[in-house]
C-alpha atoms as a PDB file:
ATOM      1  CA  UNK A   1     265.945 186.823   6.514  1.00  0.00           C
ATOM      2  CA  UNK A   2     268.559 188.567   3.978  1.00  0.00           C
ATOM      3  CA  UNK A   3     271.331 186.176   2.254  1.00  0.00           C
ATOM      4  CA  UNK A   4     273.969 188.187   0.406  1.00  0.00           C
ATOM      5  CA  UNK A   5     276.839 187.100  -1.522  1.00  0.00           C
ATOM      6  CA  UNK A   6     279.315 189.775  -2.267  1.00  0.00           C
ATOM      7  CA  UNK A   7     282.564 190.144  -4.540  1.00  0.00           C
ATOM      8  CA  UNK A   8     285.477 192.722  -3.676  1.00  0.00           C
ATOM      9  CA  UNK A   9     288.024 193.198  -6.726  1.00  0.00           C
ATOM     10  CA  UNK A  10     291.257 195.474  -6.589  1.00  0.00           C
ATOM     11  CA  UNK A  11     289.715 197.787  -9.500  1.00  0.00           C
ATOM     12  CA  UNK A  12     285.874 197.808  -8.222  1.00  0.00           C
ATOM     13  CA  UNK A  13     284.699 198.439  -4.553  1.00  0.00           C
ATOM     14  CA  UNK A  14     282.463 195.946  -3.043  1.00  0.00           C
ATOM     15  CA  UNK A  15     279.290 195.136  -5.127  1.00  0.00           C
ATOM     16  CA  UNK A  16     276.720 193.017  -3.057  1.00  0.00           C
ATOM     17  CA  UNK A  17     273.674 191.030  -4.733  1.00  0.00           C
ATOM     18  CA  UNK A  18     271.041 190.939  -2.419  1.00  0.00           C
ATOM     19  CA  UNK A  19     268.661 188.083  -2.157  1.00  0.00           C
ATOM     20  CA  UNK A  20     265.784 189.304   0.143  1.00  0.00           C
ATOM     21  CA  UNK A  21     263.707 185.959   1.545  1.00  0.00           C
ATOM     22  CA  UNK A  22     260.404 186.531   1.865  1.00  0.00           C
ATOM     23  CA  UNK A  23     258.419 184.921   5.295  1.00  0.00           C
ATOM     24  CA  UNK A  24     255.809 181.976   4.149  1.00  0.00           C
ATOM     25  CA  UNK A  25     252.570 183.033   3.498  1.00  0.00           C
ATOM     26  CA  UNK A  26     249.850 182.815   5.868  1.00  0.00           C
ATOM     27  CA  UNK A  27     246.515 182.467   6.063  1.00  0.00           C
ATOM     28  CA  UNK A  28     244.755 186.245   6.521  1.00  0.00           C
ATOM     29  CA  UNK A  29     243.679 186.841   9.589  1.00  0.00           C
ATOM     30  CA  UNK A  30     239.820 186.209  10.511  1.00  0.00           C
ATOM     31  CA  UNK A  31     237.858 189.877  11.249  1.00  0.00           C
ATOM     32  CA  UNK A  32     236.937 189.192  14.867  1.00  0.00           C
ATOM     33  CA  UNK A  33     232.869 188.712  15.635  1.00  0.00           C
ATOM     34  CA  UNK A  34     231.251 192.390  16.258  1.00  0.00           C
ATOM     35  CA  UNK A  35     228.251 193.110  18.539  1.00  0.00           C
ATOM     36  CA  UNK A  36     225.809 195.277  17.177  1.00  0.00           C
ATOM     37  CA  UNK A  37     222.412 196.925  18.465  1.00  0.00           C
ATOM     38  CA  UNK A  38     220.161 197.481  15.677  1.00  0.00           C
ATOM     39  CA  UNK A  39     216.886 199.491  16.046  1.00  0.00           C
ATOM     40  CA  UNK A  40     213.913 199.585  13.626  1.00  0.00           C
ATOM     41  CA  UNK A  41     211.013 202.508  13.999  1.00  0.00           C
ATOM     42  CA  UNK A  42     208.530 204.151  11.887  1.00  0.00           C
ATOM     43  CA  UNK A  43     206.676 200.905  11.383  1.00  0.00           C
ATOM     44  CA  UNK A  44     209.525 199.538   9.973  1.00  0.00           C
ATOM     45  CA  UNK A  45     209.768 197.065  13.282  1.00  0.00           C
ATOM     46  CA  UNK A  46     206.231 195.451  12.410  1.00  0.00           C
ATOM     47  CA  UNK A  47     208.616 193.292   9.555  1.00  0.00           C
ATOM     48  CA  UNK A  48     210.595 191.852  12.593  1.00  0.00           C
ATOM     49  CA  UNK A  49     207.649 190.445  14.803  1.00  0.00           C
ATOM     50  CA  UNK A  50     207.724 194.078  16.441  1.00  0.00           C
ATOM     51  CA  UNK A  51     210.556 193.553  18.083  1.00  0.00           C
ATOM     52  CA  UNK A  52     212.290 197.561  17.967  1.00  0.00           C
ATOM     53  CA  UNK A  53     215.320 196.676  19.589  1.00  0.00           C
ATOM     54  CA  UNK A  54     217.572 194.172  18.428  1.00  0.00           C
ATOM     55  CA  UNK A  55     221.118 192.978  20.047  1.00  0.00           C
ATOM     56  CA  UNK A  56     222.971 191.208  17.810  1.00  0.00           C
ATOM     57  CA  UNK A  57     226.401 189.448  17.184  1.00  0.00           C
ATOM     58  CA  UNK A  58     228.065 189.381  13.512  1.00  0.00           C
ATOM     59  CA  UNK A  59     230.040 186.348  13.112  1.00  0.00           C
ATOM     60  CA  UNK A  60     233.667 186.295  12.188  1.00  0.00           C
ATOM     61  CA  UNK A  61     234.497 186.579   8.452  1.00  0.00           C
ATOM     62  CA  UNK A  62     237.753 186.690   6.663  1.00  0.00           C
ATOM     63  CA  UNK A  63     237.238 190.459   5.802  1.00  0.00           C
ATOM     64  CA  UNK A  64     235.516 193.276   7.983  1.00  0.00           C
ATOM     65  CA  UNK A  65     231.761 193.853   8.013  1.00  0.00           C
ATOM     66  CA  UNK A  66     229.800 196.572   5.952  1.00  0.00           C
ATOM     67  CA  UNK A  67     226.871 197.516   5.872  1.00  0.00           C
ATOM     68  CA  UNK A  68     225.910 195.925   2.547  1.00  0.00           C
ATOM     69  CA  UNK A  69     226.752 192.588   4.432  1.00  0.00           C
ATOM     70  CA  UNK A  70     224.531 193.817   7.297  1.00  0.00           C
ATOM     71  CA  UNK A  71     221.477 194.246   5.487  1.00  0.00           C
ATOM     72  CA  UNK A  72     222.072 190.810   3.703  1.00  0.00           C
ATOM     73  CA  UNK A  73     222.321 189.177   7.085  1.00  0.00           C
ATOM     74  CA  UNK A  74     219.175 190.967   8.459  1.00  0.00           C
ATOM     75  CA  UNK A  75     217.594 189.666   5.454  1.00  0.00           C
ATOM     76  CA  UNK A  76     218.386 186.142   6.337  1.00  0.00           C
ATOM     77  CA  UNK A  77     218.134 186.209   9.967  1.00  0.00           C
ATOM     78  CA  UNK A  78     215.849 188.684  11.090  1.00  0.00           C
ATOM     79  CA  UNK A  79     213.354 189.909   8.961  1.00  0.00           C
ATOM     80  CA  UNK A  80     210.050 188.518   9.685  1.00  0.00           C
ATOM     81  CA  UNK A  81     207.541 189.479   6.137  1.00  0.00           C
ATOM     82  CA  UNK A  82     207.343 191.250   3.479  1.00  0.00           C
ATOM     83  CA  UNK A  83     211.202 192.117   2.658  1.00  0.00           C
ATOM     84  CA  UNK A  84     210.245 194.157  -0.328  1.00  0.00           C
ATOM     85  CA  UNK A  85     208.853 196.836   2.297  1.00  0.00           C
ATOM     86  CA  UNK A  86     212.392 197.038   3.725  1.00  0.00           C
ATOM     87  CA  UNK A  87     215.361 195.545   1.361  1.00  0.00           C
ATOM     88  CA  UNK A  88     215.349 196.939  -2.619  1.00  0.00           C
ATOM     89  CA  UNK A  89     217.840 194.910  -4.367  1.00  0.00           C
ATOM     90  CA  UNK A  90     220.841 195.159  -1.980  1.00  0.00           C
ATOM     91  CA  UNK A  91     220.726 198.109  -0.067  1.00  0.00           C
ATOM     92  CA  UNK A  92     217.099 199.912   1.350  1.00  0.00           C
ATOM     93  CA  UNK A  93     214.184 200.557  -0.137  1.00  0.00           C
ATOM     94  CA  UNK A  94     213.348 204.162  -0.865  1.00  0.00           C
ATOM     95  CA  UNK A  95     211.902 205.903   2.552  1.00  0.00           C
ATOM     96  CA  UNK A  96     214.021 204.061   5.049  1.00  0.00           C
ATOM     97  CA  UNK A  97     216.215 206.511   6.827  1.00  0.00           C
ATOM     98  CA  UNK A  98     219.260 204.726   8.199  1.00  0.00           C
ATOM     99  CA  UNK A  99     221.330 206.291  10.853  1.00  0.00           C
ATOM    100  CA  UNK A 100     224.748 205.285  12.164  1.00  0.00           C
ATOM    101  CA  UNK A 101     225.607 206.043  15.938  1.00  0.00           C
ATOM    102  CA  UNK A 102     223.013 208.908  15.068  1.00  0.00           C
ATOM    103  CA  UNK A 103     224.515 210.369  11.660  1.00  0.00           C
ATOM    104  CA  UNK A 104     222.996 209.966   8.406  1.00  0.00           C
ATOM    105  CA  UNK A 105     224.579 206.766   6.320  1.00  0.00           C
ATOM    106  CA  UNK A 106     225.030 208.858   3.637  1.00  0.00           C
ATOM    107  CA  UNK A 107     227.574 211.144   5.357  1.00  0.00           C
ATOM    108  CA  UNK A 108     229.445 207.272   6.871  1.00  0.00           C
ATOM    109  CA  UNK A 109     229.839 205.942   3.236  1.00  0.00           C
ATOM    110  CA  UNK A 110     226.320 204.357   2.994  1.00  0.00           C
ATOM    111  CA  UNK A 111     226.651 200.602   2.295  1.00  0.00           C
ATOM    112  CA  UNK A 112     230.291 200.295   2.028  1.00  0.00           C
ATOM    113  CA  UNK A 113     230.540 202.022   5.893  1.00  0.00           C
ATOM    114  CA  UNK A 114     232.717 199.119   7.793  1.00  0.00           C
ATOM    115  CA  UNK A 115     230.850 199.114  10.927  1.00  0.00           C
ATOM    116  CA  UNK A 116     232.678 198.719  14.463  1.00  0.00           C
ATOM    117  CA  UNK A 117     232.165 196.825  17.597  1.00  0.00           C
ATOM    118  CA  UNK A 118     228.875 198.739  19.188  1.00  0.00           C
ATOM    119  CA  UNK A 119     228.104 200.644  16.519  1.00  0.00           C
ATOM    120  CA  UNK A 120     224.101 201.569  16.831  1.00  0.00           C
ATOM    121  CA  UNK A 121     222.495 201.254  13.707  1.00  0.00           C
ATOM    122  CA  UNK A 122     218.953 202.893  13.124  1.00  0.00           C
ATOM    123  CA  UNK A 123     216.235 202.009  10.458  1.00  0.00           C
ATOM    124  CA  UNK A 124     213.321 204.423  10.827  1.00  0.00           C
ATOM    125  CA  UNK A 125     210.331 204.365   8.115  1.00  0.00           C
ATOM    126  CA  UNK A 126     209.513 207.407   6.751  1.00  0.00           C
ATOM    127  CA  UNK A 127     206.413 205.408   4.556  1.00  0.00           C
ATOM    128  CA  UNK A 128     202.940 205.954   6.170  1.00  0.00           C
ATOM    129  CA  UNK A 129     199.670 204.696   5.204  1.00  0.00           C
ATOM    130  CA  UNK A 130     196.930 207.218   5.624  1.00  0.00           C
END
């Protein structure tokens, strides 16, 4: 919405002052809930009961999911024992290869990689006993 008030003299043209009106604010919008399928291999699986294959929905938040939050939520809701063996402060512990819809994280932007409605994510251990 514009309101303008405008003067016309004999020695100047128009001149306008314009007033813009800006809309009421609103509340951001909520990033919609994102289904996920999240594999773990290498070993790395025995921390979640075994289970390899994991579906998963991502609640809605006010801003889009990353990775970092992934692995925090995984931490909370999946992971099974030991979480030293898989999280290292807030990203993955050292011999974890993560893959995202089969590329390396570090070529998607590693934990700040805003993942996607079906993305496949991939956590393979590289660690083995012997």
């Amino acid at each position: 919405m514009r309101m303008t008030s405008c003067q016309e003299t004999e020695e100047e043209p128009r001149f306008c002052n314009v007033a813009v009106r800006r809309p009421p604010r609103y509340r951001a919008k909520m990033a919609a809930p994102i289904d996920l399928h999240l594999e773990f291999g290498g070993g790395a699986e025995l921390l979640f009961g075994g289970v390899k294959d994991h579906h998963v929905k991502l609640p809605s938040q006010s801003e889009p999911w990353n990775v970092k939050q992934l692995l925090a939520w995984i931490k909370t809701n999946l992971l099974r024992e030991r979480p030293e063996l898989f999280i290292q402060g807030d990203t993955v512990r050292p011999g974890i290869l993560v893959l995202i819809n089969d590329a390396d994280w570090e070529l998607m932007g590693e934990l700040d990689y805003m993942l996607e409605d079906q993305d496949n994510v991939v956590f393979i251990s590289t660690l083995h006993g012997g």
